[in-house]
ModelCIF file with pLDDT and N, C-alpha, C, O atoms, coordinates in Angstrom:
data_MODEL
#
_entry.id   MODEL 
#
_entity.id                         1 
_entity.type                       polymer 
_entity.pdbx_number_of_molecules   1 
#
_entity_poly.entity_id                      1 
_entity_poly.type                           'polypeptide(L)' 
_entity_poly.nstd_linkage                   no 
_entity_poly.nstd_monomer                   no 
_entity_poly.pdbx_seq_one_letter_code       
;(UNK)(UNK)(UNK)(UNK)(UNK)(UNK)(UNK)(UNK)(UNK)(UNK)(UNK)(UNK)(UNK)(UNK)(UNK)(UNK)
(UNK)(UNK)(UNK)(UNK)(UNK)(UNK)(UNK)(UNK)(UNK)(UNK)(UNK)(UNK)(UNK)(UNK)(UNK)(UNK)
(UNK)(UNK)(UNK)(UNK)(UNK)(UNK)(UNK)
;
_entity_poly.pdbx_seq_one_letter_code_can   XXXXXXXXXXXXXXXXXXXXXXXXXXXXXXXXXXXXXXX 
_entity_poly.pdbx_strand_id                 A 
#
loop_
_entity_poly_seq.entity_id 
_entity_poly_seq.num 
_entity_poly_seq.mon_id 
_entity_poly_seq.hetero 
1 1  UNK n 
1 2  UNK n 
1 3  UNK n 
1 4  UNK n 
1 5  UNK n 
1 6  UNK n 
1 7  UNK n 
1 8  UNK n 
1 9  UNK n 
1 10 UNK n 
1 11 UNK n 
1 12 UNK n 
1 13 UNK n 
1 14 UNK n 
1 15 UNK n 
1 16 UNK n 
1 17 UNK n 
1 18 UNK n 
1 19 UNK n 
1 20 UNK n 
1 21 UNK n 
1 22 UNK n 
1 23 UNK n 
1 24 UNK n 
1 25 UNK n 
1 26 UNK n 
1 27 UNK n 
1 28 UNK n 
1 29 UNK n 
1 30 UNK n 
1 31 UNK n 
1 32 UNK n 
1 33 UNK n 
1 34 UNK n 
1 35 UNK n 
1 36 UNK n 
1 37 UNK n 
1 38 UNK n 
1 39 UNK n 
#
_struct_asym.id          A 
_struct_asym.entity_id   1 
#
loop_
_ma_qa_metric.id 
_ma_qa_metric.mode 
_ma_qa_metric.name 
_ma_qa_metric.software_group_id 
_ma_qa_metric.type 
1 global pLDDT . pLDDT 
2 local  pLDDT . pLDDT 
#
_ma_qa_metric_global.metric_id      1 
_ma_qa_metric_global.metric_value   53.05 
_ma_qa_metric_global.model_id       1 
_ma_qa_metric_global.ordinal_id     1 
#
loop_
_ma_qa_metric_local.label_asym_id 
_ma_qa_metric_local.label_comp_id 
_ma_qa_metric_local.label_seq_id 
_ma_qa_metric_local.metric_id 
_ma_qa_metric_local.metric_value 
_ma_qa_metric_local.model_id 
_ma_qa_metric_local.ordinal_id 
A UNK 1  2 59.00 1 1  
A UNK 2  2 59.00 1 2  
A UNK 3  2 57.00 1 3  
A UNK 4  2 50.00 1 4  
A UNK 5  2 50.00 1 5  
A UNK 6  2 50.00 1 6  
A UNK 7  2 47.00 1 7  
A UNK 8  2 45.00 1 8  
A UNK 9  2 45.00 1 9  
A UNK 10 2 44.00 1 10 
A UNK 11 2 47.00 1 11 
A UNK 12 2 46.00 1 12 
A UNK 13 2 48.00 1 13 
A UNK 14 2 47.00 1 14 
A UNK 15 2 47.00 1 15 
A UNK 16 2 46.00 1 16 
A UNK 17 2 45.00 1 17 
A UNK 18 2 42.00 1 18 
A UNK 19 2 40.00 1 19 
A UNK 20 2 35.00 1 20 
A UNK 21 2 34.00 1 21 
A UNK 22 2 33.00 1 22 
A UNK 23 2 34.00 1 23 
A UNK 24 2 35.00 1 24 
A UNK 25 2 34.00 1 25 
A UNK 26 2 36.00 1 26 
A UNK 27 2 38.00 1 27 
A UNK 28 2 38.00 1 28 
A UNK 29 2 47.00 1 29 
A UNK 30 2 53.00 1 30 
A UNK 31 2 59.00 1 31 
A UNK 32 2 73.00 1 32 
A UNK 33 2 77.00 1 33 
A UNK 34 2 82.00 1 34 
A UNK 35 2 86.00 1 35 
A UNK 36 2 87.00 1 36 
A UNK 37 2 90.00 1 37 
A UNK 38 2 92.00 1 38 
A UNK 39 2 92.00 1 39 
#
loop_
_atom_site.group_PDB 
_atom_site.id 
_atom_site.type_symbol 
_atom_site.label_atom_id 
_atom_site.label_alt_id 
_atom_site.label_comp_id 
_atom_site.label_asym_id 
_atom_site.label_entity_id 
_atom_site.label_seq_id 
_atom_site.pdbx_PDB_ins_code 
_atom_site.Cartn_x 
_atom_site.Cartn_y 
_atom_site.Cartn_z 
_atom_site.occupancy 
_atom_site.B_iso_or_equiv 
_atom_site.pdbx_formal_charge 
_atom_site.auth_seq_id 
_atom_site.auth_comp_id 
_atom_site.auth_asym_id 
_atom_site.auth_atom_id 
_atom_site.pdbx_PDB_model_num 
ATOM 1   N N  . UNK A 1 1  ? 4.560   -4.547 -33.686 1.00 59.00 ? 1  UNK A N  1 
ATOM 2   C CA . UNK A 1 1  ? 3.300   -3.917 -33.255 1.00 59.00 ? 1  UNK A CA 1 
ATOM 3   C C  . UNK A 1 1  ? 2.182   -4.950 -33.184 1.00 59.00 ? 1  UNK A C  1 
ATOM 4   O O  . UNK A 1 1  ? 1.350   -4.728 -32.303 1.00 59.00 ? 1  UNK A O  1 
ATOM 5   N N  . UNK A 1 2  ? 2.033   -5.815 -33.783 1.00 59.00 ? 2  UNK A N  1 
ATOM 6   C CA . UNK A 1 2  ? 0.993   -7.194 -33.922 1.00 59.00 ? 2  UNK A CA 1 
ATOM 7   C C  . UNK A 1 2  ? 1.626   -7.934 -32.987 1.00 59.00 ? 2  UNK A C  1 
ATOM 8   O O  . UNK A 1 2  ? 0.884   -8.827 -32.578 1.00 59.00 ? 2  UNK A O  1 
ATOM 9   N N  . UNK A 1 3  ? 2.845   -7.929 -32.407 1.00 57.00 ? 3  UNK A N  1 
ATOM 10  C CA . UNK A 1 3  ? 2.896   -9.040 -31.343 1.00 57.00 ? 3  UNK A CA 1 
ATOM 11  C C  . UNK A 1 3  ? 2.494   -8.536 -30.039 1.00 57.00 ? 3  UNK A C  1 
ATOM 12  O O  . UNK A 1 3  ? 1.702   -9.126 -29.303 1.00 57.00 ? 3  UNK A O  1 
ATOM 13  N N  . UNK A 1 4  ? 3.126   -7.303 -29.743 1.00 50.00 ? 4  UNK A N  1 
ATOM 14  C CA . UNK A 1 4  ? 3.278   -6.029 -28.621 1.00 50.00 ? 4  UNK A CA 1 
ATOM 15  C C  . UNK A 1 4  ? 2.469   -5.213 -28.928 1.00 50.00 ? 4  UNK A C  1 
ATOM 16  O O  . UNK A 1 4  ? 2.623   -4.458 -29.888 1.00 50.00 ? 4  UNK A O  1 
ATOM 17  N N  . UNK A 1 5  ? 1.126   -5.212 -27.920 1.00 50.00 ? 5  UNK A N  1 
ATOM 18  C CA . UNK A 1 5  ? -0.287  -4.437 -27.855 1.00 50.00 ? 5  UNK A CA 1 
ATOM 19  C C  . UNK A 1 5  ? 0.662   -3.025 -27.861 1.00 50.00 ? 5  UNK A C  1 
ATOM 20  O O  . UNK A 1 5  ? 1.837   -2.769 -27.596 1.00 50.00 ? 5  UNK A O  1 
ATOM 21  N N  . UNK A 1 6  ? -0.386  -2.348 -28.261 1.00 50.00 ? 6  UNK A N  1 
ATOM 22  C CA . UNK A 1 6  ? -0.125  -0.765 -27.857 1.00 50.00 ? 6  UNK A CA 1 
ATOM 23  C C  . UNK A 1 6  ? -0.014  -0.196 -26.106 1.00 50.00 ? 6  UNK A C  1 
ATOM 24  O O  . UNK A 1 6  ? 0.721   0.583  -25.499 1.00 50.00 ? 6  UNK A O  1 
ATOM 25  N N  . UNK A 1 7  ? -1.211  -1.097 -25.742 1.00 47.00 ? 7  UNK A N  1 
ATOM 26  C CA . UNK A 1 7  ? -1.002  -0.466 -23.737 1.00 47.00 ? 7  UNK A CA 1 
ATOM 27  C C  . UNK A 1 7  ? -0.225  -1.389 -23.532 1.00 47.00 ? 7  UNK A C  1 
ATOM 28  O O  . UNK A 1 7  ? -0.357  -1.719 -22.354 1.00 47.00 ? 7  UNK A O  1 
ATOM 29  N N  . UNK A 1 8  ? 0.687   -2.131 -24.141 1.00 45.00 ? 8  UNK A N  1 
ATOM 30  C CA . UNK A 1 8  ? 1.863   -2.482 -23.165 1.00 45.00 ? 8  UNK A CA 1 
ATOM 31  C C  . UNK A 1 8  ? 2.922   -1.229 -22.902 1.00 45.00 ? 8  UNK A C  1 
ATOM 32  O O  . UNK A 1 8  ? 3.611   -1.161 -21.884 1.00 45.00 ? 8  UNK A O  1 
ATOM 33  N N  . UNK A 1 9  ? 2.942   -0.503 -23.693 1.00 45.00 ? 9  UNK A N  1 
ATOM 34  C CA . UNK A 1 9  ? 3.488   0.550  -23.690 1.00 45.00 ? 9  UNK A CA 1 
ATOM 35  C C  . UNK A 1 9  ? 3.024   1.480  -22.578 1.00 45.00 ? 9  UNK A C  1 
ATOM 36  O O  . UNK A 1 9  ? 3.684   2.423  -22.142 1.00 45.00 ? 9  UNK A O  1 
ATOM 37  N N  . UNK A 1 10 ? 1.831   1.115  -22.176 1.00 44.00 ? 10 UNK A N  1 
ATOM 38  C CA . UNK A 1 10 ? 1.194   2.311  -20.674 1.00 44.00 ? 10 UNK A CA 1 
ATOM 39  C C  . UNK A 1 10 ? 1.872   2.677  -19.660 1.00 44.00 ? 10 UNK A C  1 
ATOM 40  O O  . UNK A 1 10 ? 1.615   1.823  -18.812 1.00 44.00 ? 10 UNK A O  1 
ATOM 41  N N  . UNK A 1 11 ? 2.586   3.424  -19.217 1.00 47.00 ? 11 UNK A N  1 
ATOM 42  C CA . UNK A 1 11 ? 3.163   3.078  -17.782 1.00 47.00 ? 11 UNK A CA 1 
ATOM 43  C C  . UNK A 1 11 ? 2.522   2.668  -16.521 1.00 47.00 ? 11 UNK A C  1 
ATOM 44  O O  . UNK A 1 11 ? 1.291   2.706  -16.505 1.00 47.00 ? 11 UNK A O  1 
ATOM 45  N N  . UNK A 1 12 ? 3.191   2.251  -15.377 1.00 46.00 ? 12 UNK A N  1 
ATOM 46  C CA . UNK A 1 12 ? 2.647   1.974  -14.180 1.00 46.00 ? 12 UNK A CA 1 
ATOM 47  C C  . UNK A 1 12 ? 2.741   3.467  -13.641 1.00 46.00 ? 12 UNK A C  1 
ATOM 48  O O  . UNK A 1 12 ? 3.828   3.974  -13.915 1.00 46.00 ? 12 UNK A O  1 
ATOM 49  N N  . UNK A 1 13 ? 1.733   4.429  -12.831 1.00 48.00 ? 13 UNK A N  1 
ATOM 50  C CA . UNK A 1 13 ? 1.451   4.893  -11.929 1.00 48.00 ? 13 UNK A CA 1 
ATOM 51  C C  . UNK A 1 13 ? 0.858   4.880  -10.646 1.00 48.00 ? 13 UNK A C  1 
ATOM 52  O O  . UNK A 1 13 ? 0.022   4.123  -10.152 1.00 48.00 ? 13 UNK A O  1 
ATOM 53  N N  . UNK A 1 14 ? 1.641   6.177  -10.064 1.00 47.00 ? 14 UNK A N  1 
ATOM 54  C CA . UNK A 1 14 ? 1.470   5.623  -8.489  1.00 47.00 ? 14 UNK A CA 1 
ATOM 55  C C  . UNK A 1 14 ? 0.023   6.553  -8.502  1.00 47.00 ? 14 UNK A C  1 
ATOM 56  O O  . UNK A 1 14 ? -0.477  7.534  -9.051  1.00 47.00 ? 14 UNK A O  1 
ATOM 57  N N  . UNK A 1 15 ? -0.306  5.347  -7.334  1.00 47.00 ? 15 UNK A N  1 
ATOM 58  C CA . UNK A 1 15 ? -1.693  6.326  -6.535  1.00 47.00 ? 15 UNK A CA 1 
ATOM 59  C C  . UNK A 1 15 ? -1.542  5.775  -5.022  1.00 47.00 ? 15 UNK A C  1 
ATOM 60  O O  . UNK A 1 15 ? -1.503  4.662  -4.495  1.00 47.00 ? 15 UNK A O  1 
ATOM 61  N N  . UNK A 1 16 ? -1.467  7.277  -4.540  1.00 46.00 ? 16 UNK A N  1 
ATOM 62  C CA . UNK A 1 16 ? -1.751  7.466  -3.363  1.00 46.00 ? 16 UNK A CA 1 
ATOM 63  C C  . UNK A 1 16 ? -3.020  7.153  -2.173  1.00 46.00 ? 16 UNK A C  1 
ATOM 64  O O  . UNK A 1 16 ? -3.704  8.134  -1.882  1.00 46.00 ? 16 UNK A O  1 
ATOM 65  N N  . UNK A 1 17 ? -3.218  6.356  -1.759  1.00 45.00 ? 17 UNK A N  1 
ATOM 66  C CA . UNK A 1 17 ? -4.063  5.956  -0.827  1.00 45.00 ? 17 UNK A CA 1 
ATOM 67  C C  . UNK A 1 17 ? -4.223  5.570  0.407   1.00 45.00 ? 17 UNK A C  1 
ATOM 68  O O  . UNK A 1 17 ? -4.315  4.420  0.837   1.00 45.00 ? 17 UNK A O  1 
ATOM 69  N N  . UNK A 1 18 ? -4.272  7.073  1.253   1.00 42.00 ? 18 UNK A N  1 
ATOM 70  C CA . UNK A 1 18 ? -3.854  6.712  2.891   1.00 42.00 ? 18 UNK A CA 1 
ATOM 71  C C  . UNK A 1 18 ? -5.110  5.526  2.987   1.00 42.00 ? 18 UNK A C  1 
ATOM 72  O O  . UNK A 1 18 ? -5.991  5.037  2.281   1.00 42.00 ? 18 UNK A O  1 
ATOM 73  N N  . UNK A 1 19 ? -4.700  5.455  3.995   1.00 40.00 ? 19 UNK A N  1 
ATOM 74  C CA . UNK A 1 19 ? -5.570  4.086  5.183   1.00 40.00 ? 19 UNK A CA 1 
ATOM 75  C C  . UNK A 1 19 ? -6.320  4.902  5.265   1.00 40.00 ? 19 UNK A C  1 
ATOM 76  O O  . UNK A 1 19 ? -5.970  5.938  4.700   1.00 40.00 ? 19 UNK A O  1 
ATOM 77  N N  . UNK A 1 20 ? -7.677  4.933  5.951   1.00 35.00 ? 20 UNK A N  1 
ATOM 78  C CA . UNK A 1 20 ? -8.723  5.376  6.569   1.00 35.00 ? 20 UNK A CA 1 
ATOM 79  C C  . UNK A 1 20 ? -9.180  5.397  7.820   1.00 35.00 ? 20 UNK A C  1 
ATOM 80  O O  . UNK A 1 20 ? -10.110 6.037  8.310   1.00 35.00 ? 20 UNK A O  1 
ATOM 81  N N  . UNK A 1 21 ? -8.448  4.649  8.280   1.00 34.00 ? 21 UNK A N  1 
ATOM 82  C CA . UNK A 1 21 ? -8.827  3.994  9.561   1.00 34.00 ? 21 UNK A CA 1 
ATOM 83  C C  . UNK A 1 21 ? -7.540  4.252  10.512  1.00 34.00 ? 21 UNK A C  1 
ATOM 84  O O  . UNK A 1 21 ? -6.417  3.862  10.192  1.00 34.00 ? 21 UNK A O  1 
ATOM 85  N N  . UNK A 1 22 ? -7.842  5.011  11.822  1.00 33.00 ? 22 UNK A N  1 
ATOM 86  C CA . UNK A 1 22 ? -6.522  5.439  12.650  1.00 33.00 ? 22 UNK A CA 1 
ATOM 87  C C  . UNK A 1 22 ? -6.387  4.785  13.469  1.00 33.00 ? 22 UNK A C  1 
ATOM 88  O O  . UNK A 1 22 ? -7.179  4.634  14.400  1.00 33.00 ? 22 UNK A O  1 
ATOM 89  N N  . UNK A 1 23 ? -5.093  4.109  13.277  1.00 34.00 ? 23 UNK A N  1 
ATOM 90  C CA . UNK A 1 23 ? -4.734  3.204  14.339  1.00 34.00 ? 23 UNK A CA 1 
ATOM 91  C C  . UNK A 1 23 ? -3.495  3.951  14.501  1.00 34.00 ? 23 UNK A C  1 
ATOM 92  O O  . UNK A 1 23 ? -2.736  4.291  13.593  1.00 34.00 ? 23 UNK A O  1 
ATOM 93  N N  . UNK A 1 24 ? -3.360  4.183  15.806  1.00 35.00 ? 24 UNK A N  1 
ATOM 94  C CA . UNK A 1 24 ? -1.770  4.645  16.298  1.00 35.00 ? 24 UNK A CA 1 
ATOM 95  C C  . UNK A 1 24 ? -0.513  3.552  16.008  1.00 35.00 ? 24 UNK A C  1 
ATOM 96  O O  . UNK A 1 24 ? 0.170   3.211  16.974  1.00 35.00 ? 24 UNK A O  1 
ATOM 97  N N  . UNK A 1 25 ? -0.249  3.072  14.831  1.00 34.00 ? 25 UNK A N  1 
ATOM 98  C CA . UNK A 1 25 ? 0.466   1.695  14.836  1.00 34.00 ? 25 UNK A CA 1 
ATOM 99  C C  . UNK A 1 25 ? 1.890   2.211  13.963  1.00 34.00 ? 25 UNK A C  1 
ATOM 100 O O  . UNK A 1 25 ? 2.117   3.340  13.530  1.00 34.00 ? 25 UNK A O  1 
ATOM 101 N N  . UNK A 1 26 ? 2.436   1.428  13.902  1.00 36.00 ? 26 UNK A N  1 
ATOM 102 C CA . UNK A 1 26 ? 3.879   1.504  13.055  1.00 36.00 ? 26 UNK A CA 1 
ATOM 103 C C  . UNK A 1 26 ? 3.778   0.764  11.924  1.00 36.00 ? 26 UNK A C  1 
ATOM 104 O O  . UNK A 1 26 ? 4.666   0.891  11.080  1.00 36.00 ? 26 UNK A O  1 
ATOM 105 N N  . UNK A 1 27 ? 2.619   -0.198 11.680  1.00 38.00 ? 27 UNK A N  1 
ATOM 106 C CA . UNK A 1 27 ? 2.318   -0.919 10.726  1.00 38.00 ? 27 UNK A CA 1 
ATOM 107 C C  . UNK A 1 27 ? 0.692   -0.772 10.123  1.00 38.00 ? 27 UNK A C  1 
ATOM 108 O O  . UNK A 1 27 ? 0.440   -1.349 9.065   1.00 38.00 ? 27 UNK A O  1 
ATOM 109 N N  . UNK A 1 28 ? -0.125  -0.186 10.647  1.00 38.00 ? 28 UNK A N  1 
ATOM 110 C CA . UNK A 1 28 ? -1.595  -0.223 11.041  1.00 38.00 ? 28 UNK A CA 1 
ATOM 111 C C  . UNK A 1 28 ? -2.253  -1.542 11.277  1.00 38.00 ? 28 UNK A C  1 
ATOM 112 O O  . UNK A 1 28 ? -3.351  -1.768 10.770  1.00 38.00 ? 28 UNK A O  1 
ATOM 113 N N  . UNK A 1 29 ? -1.743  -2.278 11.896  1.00 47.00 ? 29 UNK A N  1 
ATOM 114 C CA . UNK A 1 29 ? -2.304  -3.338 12.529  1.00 47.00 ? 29 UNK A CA 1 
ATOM 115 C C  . UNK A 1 29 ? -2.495  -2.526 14.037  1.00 47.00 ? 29 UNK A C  1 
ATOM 116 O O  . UNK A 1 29 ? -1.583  -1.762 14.353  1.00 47.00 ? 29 UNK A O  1 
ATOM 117 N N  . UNK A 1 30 ? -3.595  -2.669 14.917  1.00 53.00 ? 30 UNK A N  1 
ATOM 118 C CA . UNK A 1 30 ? -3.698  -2.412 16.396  1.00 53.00 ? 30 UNK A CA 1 
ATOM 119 C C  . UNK A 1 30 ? -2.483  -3.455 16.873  1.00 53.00 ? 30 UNK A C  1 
ATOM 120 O O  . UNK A 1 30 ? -1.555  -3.046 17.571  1.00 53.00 ? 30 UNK A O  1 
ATOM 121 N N  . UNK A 1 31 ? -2.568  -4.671 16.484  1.00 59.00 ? 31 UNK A N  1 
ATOM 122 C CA . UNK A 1 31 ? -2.040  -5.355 17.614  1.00 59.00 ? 31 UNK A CA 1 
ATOM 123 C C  . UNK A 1 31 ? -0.514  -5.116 17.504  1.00 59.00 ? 31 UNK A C  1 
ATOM 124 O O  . UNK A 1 31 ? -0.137  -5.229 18.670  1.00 59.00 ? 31 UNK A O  1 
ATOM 125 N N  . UNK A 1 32 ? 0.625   -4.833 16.700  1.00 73.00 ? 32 UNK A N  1 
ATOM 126 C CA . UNK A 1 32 ? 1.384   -4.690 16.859  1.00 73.00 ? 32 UNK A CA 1 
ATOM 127 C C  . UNK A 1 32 ? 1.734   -3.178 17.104  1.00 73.00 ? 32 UNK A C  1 
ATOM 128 O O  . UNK A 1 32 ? 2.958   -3.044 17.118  1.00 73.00 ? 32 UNK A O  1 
ATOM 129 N N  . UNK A 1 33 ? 1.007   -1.890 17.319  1.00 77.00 ? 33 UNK A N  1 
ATOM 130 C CA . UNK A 1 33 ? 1.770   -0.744 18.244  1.00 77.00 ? 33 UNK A CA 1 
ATOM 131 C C  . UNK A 1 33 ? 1.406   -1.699 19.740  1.00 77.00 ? 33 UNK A C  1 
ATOM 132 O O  . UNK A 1 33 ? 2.427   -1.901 20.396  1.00 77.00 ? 33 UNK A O  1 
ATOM 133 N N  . UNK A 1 34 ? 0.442   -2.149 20.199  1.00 82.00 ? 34 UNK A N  1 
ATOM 134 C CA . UNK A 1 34 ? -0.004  -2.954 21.629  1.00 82.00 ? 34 UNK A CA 1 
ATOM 135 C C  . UNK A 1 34 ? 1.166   -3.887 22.041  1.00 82.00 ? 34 UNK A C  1 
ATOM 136 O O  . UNK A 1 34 ? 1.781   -3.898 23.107  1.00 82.00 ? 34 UNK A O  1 
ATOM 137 N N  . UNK A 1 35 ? 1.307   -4.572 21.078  1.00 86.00 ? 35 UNK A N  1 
ATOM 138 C CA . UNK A 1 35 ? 2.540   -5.559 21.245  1.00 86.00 ? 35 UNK A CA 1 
ATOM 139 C C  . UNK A 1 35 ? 3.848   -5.143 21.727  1.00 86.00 ? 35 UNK A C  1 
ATOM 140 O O  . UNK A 1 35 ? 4.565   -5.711 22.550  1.00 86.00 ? 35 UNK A O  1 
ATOM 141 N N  . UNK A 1 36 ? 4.124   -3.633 20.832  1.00 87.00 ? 36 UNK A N  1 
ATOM 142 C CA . UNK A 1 36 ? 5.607   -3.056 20.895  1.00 87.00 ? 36 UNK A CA 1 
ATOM 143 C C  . UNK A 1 36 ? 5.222   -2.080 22.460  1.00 87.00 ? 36 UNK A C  1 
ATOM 144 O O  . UNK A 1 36 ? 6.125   -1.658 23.183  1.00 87.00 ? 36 UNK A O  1 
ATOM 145 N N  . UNK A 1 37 ? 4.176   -1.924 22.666  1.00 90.00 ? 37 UNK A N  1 
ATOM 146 C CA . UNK A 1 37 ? 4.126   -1.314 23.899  1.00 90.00 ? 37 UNK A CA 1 
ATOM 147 C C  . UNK A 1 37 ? 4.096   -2.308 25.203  1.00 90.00 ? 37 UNK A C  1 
ATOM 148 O O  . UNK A 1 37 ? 4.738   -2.077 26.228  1.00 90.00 ? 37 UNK A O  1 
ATOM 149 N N  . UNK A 1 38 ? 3.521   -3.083 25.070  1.00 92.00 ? 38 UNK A N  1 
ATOM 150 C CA . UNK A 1 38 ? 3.639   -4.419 25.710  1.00 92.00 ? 38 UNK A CA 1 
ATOM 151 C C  . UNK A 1 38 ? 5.534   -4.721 26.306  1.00 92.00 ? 38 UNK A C  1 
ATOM 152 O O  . UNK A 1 38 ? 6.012   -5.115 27.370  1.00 92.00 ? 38 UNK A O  1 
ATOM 153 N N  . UNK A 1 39 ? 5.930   -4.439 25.438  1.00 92.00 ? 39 UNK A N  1 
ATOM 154 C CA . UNK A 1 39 ? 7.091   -5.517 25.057  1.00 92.00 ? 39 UNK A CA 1 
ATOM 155 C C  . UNK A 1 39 ? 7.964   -3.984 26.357  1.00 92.00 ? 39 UNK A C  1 
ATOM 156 O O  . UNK A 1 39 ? 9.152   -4.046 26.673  1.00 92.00 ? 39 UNK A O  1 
#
């Protein structure tokens, strides 16, 4: 217990955080849905 803090014990949780910003992309970069439409 003196070597190994107590919040090492914390787990990792997820958080959810869409993008904000709409890009019609497969990656949300603009340039690559442009690219794959390009192509």
């Amino acid at each position: 217990r003196l070597i190994v803090p107590d919040d090492a014990d914390t787990p990792l949780h997820e958080a959810h955080v869409p993008t904000t910003v709409y890009t019609p992309t497969a990656t949300a970069q603009p340039s690559d849905a442009r690219d794959m439409e390009e192509r």
